[in-house]
Protein backbone atom coordinates (compact mmCIF):
# COMPACT_ATOMS: atom_id res chain seq x y z
CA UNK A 1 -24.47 274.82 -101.14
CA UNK A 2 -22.57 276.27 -98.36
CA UNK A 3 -18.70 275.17 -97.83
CA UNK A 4 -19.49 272.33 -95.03
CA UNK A 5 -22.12 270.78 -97.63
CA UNK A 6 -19.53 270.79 -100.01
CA UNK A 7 -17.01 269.36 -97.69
CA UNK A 8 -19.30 266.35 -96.67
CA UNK A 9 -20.80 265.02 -100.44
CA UNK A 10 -16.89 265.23 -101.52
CA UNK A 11 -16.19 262.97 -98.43
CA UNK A 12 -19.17 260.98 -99.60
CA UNK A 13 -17.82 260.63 -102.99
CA UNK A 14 -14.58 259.70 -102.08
CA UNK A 15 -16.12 256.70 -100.10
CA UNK A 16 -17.61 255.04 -103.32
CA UNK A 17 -14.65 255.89 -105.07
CA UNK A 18 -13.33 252.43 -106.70
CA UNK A 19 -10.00 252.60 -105.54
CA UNK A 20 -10.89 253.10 -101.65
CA UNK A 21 -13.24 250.08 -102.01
CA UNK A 22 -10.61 248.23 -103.28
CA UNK A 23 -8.07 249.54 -100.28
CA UNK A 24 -10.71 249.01 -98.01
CA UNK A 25 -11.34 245.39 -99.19
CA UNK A 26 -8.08 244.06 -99.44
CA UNK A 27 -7.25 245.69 -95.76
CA UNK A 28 -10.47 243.77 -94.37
CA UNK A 29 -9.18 240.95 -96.12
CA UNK A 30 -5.68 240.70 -94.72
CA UNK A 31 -6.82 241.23 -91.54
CA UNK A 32 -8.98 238.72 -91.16
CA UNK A 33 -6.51 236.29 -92.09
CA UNK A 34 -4.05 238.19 -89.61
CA UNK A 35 -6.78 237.93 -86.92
CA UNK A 36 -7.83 233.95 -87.85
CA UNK A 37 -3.73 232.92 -87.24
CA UNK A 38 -3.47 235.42 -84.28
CA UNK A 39 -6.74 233.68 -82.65
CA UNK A 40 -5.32 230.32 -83.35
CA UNK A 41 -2.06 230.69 -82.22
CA UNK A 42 -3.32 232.31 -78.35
CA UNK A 43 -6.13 229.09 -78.83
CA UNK A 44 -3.08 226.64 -78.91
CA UNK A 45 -0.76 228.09 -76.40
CA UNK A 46 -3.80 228.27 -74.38
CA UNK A 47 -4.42 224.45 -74.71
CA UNK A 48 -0.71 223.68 -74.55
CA UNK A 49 -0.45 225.19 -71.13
CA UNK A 50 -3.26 223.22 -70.43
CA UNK A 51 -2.15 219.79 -71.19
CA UNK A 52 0.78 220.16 -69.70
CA UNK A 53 -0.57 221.29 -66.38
CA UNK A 54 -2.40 218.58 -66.14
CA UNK A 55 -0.07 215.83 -68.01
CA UNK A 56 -2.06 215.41 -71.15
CA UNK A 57 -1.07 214.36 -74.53
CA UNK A 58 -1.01 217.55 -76.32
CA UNK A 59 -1.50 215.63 -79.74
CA UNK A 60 -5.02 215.04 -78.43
CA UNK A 61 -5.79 218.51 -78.79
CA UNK A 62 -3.28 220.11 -81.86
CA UNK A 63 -3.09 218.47 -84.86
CA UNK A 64 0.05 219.35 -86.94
CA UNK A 65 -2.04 219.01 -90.20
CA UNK A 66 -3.57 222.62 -88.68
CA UNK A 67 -0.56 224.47 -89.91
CA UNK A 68 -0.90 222.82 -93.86
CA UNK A 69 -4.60 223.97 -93.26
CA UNK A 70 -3.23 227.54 -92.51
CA UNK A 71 -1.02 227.50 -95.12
CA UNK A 72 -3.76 226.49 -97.81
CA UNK A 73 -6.00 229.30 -96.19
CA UNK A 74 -3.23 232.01 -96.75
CA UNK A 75 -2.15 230.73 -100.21
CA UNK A 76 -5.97 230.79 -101.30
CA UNK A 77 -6.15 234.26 -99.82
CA UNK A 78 -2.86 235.40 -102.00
CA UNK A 79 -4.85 233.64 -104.74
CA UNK A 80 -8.21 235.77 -104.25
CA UNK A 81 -6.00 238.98 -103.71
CA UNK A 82 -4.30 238.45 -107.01
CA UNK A 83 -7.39 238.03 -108.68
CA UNK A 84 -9.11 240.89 -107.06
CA UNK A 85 -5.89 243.10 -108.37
CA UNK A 86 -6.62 241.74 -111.68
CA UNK A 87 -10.63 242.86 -111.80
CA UNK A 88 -9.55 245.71 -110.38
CA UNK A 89 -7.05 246.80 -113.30
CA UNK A 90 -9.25 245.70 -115.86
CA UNK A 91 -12.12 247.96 -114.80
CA UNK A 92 -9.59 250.71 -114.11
CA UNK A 93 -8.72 249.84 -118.23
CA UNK A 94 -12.31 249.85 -119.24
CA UNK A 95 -12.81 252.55 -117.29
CA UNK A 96 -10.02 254.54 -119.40
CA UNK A 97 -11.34 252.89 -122.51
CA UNK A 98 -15.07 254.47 -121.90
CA UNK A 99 -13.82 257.88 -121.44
CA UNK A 100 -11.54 257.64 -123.97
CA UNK A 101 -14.25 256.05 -126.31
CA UNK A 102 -16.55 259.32 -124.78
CA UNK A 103 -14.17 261.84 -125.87
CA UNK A 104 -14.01 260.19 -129.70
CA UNK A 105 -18.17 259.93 -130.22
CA UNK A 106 -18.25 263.81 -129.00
CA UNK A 107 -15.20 264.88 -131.65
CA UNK A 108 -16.50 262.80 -133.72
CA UNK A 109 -20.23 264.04 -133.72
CA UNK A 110 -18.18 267.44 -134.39
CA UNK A 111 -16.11 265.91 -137.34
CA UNK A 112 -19.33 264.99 -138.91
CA UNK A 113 -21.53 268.23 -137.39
CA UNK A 114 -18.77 270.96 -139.11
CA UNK A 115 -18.70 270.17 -142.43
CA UNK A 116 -22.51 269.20 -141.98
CA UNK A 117 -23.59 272.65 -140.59
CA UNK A 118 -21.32 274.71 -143.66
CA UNK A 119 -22.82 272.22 -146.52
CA UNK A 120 -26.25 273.36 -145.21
CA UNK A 121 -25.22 277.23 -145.03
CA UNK A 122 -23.85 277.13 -148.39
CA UNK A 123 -27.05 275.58 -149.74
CA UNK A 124 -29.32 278.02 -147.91
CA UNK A 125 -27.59 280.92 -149.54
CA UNK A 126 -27.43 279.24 -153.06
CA UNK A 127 -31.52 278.55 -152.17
CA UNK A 128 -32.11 282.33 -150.98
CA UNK A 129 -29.68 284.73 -152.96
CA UNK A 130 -29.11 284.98 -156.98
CA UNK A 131 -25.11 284.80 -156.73
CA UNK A 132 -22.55 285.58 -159.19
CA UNK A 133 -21.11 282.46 -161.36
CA UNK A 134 -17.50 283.36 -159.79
CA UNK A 135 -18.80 283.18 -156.28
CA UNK A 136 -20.63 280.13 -157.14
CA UNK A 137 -17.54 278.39 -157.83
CA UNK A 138 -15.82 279.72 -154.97
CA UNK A 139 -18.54 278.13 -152.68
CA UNK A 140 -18.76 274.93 -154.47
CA UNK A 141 -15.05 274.58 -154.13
CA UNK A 142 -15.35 274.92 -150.06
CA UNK A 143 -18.54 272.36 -150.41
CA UNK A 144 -16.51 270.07 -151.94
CA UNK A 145 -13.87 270.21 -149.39
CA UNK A 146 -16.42 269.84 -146.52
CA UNK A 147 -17.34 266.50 -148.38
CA UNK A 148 -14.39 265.57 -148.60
CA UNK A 149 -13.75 265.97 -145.01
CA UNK A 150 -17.04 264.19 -144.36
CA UNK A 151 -15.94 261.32 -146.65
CA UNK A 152 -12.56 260.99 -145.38
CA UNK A 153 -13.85 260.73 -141.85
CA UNK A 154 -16.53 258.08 -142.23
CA UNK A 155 -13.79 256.13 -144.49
CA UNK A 156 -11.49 256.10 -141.01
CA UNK A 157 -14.08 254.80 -139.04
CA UNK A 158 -15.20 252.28 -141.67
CA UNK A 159 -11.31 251.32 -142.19
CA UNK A 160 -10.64 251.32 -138.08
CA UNK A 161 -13.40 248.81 -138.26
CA UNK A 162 -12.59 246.12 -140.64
CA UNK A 163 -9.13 246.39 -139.86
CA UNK A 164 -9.53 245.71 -136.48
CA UNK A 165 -11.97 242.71 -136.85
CA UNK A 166 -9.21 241.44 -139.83
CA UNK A 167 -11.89 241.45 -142.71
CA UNK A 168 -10.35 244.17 -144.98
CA UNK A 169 -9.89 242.70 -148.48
CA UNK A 170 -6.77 243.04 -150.44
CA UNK A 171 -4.16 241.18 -151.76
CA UNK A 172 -0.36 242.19 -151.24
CA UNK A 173 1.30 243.32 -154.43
CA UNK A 174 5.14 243.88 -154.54
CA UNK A 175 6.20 247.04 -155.56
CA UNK A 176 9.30 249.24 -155.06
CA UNK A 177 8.16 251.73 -151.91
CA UNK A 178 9.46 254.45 -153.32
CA UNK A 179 7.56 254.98 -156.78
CA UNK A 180 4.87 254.04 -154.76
CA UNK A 181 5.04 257.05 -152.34
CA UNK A 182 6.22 259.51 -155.11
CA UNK A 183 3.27 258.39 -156.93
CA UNK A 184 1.06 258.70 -154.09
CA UNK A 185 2.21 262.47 -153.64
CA UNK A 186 1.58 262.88 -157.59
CA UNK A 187 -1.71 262.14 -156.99
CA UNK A 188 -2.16 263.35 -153.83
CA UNK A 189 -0.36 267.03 -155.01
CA UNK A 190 -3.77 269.11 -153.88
CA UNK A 191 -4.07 268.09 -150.86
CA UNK A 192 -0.37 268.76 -149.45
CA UNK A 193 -0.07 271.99 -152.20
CA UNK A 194 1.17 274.09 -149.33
CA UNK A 195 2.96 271.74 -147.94
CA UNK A 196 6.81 271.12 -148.83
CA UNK A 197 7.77 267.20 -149.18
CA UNK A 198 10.97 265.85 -150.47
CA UNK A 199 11.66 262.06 -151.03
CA UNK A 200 15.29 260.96 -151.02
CA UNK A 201 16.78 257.71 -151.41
CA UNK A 202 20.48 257.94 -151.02
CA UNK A 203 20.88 254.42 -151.81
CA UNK A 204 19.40 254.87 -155.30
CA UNK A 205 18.48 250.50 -155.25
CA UNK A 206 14.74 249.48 -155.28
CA UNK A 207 12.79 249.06 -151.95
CA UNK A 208 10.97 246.38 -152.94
CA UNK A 209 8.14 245.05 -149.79
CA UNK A 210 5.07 243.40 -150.68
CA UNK A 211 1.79 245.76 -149.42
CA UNK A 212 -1.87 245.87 -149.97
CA UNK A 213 -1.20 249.15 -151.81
CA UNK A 214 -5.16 250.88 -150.46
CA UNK A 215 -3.74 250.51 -146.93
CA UNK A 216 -0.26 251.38 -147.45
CA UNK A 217 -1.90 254.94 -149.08
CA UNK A 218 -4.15 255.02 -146.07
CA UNK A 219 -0.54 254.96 -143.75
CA UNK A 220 0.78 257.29 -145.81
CA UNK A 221 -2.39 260.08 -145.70
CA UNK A 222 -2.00 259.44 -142.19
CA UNK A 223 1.38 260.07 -141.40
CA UNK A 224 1.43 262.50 -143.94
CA UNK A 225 -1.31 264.73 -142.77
CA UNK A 226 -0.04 264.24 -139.22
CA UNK A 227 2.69 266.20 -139.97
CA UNK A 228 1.34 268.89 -141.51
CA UNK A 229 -1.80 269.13 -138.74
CA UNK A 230 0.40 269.59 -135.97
CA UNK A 231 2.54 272.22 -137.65
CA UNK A 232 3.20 276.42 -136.72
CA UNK A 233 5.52 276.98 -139.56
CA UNK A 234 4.78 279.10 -142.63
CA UNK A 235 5.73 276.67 -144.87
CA UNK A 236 5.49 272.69 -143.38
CA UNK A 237 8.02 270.99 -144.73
CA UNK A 238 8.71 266.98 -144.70
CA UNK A 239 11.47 264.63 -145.74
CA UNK A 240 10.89 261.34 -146.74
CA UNK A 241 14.43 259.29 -146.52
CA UNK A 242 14.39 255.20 -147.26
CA UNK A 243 16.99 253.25 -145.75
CA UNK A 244 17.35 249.51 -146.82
CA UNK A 245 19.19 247.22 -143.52
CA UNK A 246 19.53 243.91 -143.08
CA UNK A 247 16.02 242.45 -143.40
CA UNK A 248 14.40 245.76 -142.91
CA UNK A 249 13.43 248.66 -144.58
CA UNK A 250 13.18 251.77 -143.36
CA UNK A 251 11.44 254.65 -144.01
CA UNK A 252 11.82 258.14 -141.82
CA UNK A 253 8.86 260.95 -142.13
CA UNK A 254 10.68 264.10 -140.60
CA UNK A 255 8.45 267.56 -140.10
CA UNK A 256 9.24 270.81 -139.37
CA UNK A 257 6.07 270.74 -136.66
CA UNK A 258 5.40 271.18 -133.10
CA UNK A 259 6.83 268.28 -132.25
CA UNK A 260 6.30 265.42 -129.44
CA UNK A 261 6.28 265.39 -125.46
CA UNK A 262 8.60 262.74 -123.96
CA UNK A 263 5.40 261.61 -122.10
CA UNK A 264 2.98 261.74 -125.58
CA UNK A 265 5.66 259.10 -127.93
CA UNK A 266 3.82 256.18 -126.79
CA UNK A 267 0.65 257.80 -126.24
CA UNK A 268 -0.37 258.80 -130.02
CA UNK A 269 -0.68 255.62 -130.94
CA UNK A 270 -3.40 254.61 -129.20
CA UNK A 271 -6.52 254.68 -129.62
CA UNK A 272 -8.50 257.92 -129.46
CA UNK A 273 -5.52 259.52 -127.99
CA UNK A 274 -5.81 263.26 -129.43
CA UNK A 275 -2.24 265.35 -129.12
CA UNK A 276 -1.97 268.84 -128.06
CA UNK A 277 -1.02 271.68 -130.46
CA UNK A 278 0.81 273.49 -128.61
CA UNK A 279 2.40 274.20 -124.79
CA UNK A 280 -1.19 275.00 -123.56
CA UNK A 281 -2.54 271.85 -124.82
CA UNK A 282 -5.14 273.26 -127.12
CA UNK A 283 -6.47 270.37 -129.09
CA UNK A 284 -6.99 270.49 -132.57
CA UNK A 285 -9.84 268.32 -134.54
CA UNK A 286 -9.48 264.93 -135.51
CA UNK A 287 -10.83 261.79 -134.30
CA UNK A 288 -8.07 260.44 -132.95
CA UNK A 289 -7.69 257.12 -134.48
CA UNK A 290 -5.01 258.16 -137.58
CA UNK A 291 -1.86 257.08 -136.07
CA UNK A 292 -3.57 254.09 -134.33
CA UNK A 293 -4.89 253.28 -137.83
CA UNK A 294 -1.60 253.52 -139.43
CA UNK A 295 0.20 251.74 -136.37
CA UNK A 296 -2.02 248.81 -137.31
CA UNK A 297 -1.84 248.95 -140.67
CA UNK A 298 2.02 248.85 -140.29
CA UNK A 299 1.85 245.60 -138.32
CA UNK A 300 -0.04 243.85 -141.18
CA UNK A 301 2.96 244.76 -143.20
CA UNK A 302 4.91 243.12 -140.52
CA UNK A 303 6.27 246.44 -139.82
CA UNK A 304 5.93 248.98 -137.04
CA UNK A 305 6.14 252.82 -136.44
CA UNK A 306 8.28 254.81 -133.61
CA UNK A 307 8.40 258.42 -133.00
CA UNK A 308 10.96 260.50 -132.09
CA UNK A 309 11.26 264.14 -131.43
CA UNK A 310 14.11 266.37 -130.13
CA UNK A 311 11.65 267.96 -128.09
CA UNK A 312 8.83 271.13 -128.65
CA UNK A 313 8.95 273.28 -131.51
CA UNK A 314 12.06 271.09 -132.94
CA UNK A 315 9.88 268.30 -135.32
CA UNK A 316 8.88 265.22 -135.31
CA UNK A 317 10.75 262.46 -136.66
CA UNK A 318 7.86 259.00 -137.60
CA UNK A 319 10.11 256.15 -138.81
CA UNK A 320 8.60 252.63 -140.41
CA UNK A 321 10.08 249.63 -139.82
CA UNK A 322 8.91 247.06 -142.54
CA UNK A 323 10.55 243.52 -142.21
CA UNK A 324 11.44 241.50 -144.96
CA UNK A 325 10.00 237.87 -144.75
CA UNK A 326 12.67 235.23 -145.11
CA UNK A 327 11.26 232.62 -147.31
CA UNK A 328 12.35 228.96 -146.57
CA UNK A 329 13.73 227.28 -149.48
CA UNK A 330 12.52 223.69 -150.43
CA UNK A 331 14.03 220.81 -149.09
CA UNK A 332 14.89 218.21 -151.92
């Protein structure tokens, strides 16, 4: 295709581009209605001049009720403009929303095809080759972290799902936040083992908040392996710092990673939004839907998360807001 062929189909594509048709339309539009009130005005000066050349009553042929009529016309024209405007940023949304939703199913496919594709090499060789009992456990250690990727993926979509659609069972179980989280890193010790985390609570008084302790883990993994994802350092290190205010509690998650664009705070909480690793925007795997997961897991805590970050290569700072419910007392 020579350079005039290429010229003419990206003119063509530009004309059934979505936002030109939408220029296009509201331009016809508004002239129209320019046009129909030019026309009528010339019309009654025209008959004005008329009637009084030849002494007629010029209520015979204008009728002031034209004007409300013209009035109507434009508001219901305003009225179909703002609804066009509306249609119109909706699709742009879903629009965004498909490609978005595009970009997950393919790094998702390659969530699932990774570990998928090593469990089957490791198999092959364990079908084809007599191996030695110390490089049998050395495979069947990485098999079992491939299913454990596998698993934990699935479990995120699974989560996403009833979350979203507000059928997750659990009941909400008061506990003090942080033996929860220091217990949650006990347990959790292998899979942050090269990762440094502190908790501190300079207040040394419980942090008692009632949570549906699954999905407060699930914020925590999250967060947690956010941090140490998007991370250059040797050694990643996080802090874990409660803060009890009025009503609130808070609790700051502070990294030694990458840390966050100005234009990416907002942007990582939503959904299948995938940050960059580094200046050139290399993406790294993931599905994309941890920190929207743990933004709305936060909310059914009554809580919500922020981010803050003085900017690349300086950390990332992920604070959660969890507000205290103020029970009524009884009236006598």
């Amino acid at each position: 295709m020579d350079t005039k062929e290429e010229h003419f189909v990206n003119q063509s594509r530009w004309l059934y581009h979505p936002i030109f048709i939408f220029i296009f339309s509201l331009i016809a539009l508004v002239i129209s209605l320019f046009l129909y009130i030019y026309w009528y005005i010339s019309i009654s000066a025209g008959l004005k001049t008329l009637s009084l050349r030849y002494n007629l009553d010029p209520n015979q042929f204008l009728e002031a009720k034209t004007w409300v009529v013209i009035l109507v016309l434009s508001l219901l024209v305003g009225v179909i403009l703002a609804g066009i405007l509306t249609i119109f940023i909706y699709n742009l949304k879903t629009l965004h929303l498909y490609r978005l939703q595009h970009t997950f199913i393919s790094n998702f496919t390659h969530e699932l095809k990774t570990p998928v594709t090593s469990l089957k090499l490791y198999l092959e060789t364990f079908d084809k080759h007599e191996i030695p009992r110390e490089d049998q456990l050395k495979y069947i250690s990485f098999m079992l972290q491939d299913v454990g990727r596998l698993s934990g993926t699935i479990n995120s979509i699974l989560n996403l799902a009833r979350i979203e659609s507000k059928v997750y069972e659990g009941e909400f179980t008061t506990v003090d936040l942080v033996d929860l989280v220091q217990e949650f890193l006990d347990t959790n010790h292998h899979i942050f083992r090269n990762c440094e985390i502190h908790v501190e609570n300079p207040s040394g008084e419980a942090c008692s908040h009632p949570v549906i302790i699954p999905l407060f883990e699930m914020l925590l993994m999250n967060l947690l392996t956010n941090a140490v994802k998007y991370n250059d350092s040797g050694k990643p290190r996080v802090d874990i710092s409660f803060k009890q205010g009025e009503g609130v509690i808070l609790i700051c998650i502070r990294d030694n990673g990458i840390g966050i664009e100005p234009g990416e705070r907002k942007k990582i909480f939503k959904k299948f939004y995938r940050g960059h690793r580094d200046n050139k925007h290399v993406s790294v795997g993931g599905s994309g839907i941890g920190l929207y997961l743990a933004q709305h897991i936060a909310r059914l805590h009554h809580g919500n998360i922020t981010a803050t970050s003085e900017g690349i290569g300086k950390g990332s700072i992920f604070t959660l807001y969890l507000h205290r419910r103020t029970q009524k007392k009884d009236q006598p």
